[in-house]
C-alpha atoms as a PDB file:
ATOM      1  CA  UNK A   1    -199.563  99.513-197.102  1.00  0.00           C
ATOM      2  CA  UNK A   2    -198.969 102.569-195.261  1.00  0.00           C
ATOM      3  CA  UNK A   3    -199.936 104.810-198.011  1.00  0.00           C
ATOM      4  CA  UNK A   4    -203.438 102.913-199.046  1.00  0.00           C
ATOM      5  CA  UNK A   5    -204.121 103.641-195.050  1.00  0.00           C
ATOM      6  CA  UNK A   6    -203.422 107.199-195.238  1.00  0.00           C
ATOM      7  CA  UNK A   7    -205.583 107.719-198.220  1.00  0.00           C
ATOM      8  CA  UNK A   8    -208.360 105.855-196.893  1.00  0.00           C
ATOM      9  CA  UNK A   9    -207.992 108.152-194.008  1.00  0.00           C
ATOM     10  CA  UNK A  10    -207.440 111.061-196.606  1.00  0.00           C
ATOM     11  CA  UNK A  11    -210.631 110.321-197.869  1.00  0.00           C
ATOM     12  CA  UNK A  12    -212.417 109.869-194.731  1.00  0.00           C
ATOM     13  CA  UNK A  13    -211.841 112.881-193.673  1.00  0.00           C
ATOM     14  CA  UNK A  14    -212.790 114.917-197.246  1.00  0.00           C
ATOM     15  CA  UNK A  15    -215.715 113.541-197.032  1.00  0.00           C
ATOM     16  CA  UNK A  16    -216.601 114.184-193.842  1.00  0.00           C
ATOM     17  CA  UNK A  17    -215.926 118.105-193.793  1.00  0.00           C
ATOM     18  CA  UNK A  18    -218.874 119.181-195.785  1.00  0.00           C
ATOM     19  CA  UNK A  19    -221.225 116.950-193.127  1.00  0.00           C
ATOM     20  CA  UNK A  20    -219.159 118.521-190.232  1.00  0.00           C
ATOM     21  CA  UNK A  21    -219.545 122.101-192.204  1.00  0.00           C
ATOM     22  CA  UNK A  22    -223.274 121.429-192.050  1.00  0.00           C
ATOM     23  CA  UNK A  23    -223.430 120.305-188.937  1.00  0.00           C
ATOM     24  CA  UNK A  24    -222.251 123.311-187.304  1.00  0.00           C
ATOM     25  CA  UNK A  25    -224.465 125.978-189.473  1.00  0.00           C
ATOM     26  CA  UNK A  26    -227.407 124.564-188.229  1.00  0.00           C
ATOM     27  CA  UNK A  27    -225.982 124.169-184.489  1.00  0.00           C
ATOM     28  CA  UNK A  28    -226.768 128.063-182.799  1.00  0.00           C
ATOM     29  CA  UNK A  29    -223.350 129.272-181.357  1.00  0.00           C
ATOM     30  CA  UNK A  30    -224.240 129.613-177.778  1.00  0.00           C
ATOM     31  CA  UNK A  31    -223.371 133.286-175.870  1.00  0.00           C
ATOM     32  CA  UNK A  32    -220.332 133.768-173.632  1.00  0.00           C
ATOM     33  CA  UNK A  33    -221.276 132.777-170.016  1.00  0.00           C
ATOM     34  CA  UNK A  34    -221.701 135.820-167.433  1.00  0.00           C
ATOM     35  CA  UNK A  35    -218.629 137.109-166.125  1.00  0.00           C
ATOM     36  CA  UNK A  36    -216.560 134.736-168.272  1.00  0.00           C
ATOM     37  CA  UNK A  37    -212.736 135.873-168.793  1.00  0.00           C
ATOM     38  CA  UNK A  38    -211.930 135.031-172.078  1.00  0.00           C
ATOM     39  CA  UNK A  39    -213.726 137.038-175.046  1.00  0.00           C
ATOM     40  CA  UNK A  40    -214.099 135.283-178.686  1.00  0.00           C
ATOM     41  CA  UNK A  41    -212.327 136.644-181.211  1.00  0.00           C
ATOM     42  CA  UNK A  42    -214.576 139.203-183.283  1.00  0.00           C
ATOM     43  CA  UNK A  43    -217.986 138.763-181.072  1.00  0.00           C
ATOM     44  CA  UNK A  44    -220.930 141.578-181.232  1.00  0.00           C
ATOM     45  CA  UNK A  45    -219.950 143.947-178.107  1.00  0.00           C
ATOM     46  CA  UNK A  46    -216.530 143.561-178.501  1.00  0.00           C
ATOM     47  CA  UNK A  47    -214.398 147.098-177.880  1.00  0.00           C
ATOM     48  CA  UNK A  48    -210.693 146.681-178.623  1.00  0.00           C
ATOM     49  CA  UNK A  49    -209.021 149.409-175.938  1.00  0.00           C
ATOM     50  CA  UNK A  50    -205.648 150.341-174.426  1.00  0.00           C
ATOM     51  CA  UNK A  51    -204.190 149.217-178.022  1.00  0.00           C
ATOM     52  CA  UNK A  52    -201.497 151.177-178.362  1.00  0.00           C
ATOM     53  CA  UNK A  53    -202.543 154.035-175.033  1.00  0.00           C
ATOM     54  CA  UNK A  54    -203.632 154.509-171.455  1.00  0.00           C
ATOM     55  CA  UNK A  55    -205.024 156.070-169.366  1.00  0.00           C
ATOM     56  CA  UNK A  56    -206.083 159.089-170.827  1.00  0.00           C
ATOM     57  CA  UNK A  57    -208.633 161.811-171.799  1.00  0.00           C
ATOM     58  CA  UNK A  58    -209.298 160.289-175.332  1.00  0.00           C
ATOM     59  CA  UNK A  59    -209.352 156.755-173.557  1.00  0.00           C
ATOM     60  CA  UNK A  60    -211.761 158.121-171.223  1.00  0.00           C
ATOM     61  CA  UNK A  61    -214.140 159.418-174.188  1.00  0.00           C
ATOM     62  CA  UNK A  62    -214.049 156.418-175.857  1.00  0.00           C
ATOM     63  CA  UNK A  63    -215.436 154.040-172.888  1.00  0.00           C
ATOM     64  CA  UNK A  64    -218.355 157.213-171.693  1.00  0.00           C
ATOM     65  CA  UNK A  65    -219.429 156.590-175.922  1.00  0.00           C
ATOM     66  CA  UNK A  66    -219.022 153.150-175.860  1.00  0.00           C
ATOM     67  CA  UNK A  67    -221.478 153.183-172.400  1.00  0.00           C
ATOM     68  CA  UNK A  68    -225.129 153.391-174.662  1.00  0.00           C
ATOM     69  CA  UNK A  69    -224.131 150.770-176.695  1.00  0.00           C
ATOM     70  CA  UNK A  70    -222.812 148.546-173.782  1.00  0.00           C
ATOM     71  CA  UNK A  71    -225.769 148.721-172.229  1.00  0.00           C
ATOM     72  CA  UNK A  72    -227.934 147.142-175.018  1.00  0.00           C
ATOM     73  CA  UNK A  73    -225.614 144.013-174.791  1.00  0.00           C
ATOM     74  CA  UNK A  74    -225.801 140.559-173.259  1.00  0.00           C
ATOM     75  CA  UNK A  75    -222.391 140.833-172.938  1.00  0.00           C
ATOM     76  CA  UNK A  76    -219.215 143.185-173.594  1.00  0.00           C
ATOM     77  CA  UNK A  77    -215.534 142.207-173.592  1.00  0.00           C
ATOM     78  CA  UNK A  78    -213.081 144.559-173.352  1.00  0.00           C
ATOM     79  CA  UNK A  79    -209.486 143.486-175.013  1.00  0.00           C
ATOM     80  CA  UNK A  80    -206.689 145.194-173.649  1.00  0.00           C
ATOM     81  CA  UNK A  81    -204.032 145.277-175.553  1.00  0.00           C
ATOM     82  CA  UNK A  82    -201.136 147.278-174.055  1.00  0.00           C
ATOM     83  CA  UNK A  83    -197.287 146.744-173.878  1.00  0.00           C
ATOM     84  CA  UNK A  84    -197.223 143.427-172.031  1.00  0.00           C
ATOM     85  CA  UNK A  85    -194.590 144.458-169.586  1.00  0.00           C
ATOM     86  CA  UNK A  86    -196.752 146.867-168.036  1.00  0.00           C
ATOM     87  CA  UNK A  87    -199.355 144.500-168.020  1.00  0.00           C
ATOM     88  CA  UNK A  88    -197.692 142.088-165.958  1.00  0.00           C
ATOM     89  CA  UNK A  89    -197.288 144.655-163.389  1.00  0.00           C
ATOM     90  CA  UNK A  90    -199.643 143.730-161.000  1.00  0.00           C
ATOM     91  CA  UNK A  91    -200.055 147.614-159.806  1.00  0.00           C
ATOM     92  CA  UNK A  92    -200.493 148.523-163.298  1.00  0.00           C
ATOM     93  CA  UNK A  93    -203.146 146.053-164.400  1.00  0.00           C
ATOM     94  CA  UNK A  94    -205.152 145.659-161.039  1.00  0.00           C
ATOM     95  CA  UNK A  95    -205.208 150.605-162.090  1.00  0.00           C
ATOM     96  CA  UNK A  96    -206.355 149.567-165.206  1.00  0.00           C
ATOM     97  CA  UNK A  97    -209.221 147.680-164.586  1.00  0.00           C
ATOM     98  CA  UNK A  98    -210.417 149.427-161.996  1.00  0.00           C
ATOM     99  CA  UNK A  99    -210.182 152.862-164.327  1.00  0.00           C
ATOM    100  CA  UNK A 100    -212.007 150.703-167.057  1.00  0.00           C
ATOM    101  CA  UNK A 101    -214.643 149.168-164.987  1.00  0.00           C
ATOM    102  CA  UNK A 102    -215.247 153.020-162.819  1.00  0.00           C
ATOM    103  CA  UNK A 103    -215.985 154.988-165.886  1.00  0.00           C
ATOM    104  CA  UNK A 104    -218.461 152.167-167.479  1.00  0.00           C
ATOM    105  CA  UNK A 105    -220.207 151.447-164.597  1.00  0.00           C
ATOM    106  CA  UNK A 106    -220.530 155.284-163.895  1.00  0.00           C
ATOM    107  CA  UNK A 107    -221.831 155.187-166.751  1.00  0.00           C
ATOM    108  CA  UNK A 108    -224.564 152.705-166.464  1.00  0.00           C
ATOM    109  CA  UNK A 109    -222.675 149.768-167.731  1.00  0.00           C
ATOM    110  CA  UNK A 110    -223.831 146.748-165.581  1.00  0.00           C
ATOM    111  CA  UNK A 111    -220.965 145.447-163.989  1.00  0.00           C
ATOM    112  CA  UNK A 112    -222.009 141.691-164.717  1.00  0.00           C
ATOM    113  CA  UNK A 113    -222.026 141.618-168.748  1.00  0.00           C
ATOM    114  CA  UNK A 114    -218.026 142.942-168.860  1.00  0.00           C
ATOM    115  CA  UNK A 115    -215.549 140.812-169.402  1.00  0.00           C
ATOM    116  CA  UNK A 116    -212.113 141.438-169.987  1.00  0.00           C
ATOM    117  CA  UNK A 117    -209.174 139.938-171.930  1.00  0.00           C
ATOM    118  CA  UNK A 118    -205.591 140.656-171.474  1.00  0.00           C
ATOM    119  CA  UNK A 119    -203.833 140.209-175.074  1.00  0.00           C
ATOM    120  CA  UNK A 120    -201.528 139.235-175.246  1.00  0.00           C
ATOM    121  CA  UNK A 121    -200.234 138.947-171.722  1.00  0.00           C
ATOM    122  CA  UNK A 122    -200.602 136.834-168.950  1.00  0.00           C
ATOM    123  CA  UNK A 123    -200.995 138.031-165.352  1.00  0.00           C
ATOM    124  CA  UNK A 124    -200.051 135.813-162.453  1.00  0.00           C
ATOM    125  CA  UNK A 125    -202.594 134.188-160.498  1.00  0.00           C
ATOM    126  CA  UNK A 126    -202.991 137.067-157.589  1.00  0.00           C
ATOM    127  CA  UNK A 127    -202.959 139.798-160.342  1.00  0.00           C
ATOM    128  CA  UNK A 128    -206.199 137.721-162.050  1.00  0.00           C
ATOM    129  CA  UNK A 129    -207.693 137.297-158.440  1.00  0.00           C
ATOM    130  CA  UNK A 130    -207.433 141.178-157.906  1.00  0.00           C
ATOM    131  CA  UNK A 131    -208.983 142.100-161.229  1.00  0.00           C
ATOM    132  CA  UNK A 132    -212.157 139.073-160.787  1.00  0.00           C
ATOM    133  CA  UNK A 133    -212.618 140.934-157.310  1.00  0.00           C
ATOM    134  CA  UNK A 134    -212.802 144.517-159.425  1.00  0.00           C
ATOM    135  CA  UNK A 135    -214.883 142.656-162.289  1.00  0.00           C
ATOM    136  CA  UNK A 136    -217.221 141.157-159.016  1.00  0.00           C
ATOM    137  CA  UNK A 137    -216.399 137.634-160.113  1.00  0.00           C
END
């Protein structure tokens, strides 16, 4: 008995993915609220930085290019992805962001369409307060 109700679920659900499938094609995917935190995955105006670096003159170069293109969208996210013990450094982080966030607003950047994500780190709560007061959350 067991088995004819997990088939009948089996099927259920088979023959509900294509509808589901459908469903969400035709449903628009909406845009990431102002000032949100957390970025989507591969999302138009997204800039990958600090991968595997810093703070530094090539760093630098890359967010004054990036600043043209930044301006023309809704919305930019900035994933940070950086040795996570210097990430949860409150000092560290709290530098970061403010280095990030200097240079792109400098250079016309409006401060309300950046985001930024910490991968894959987490910073504790008064770390996250400190960089939504840089961010002007």
């Amino acid at each position: 008995m067991n088995r004819s109700v997990l088939g009948a679920a089996l099927a259920l659900l088979v023959a509900a993915a294509p509808l589901s499938a459908a469903l969400a094609e035709d449903m628009p995917t909406p845009p990431p609220p102002r000032g949100a935190r957390h970025c989507p995955d591969n999302p138009a105006g997204t800039y990958r930085f600090f991968e595997k670096s810093g703070q530094t003159e090539q760093d630098k170069a890359r967010l004054e290019q990036l600043a043209p293109l930044a301006r023309q969208q809704s919305f930019l996210c900035i994933l940070a992805f950086d040795n996570p013990a210097q990430w949860q450094t409150r000092r560290m982080a709290v530098r970061r962001v403010k280095w990030v966030m200097d240079i792109l607003t400098g250079n016309g950047v409006p401060r309300s369409i950046i985001g930024i994500e910490f991968r894959p780190a987490q910073l504790d709560p008064e770390a996250m307060r400190q960089v939504q007061v840089i961010l002007g959350r």
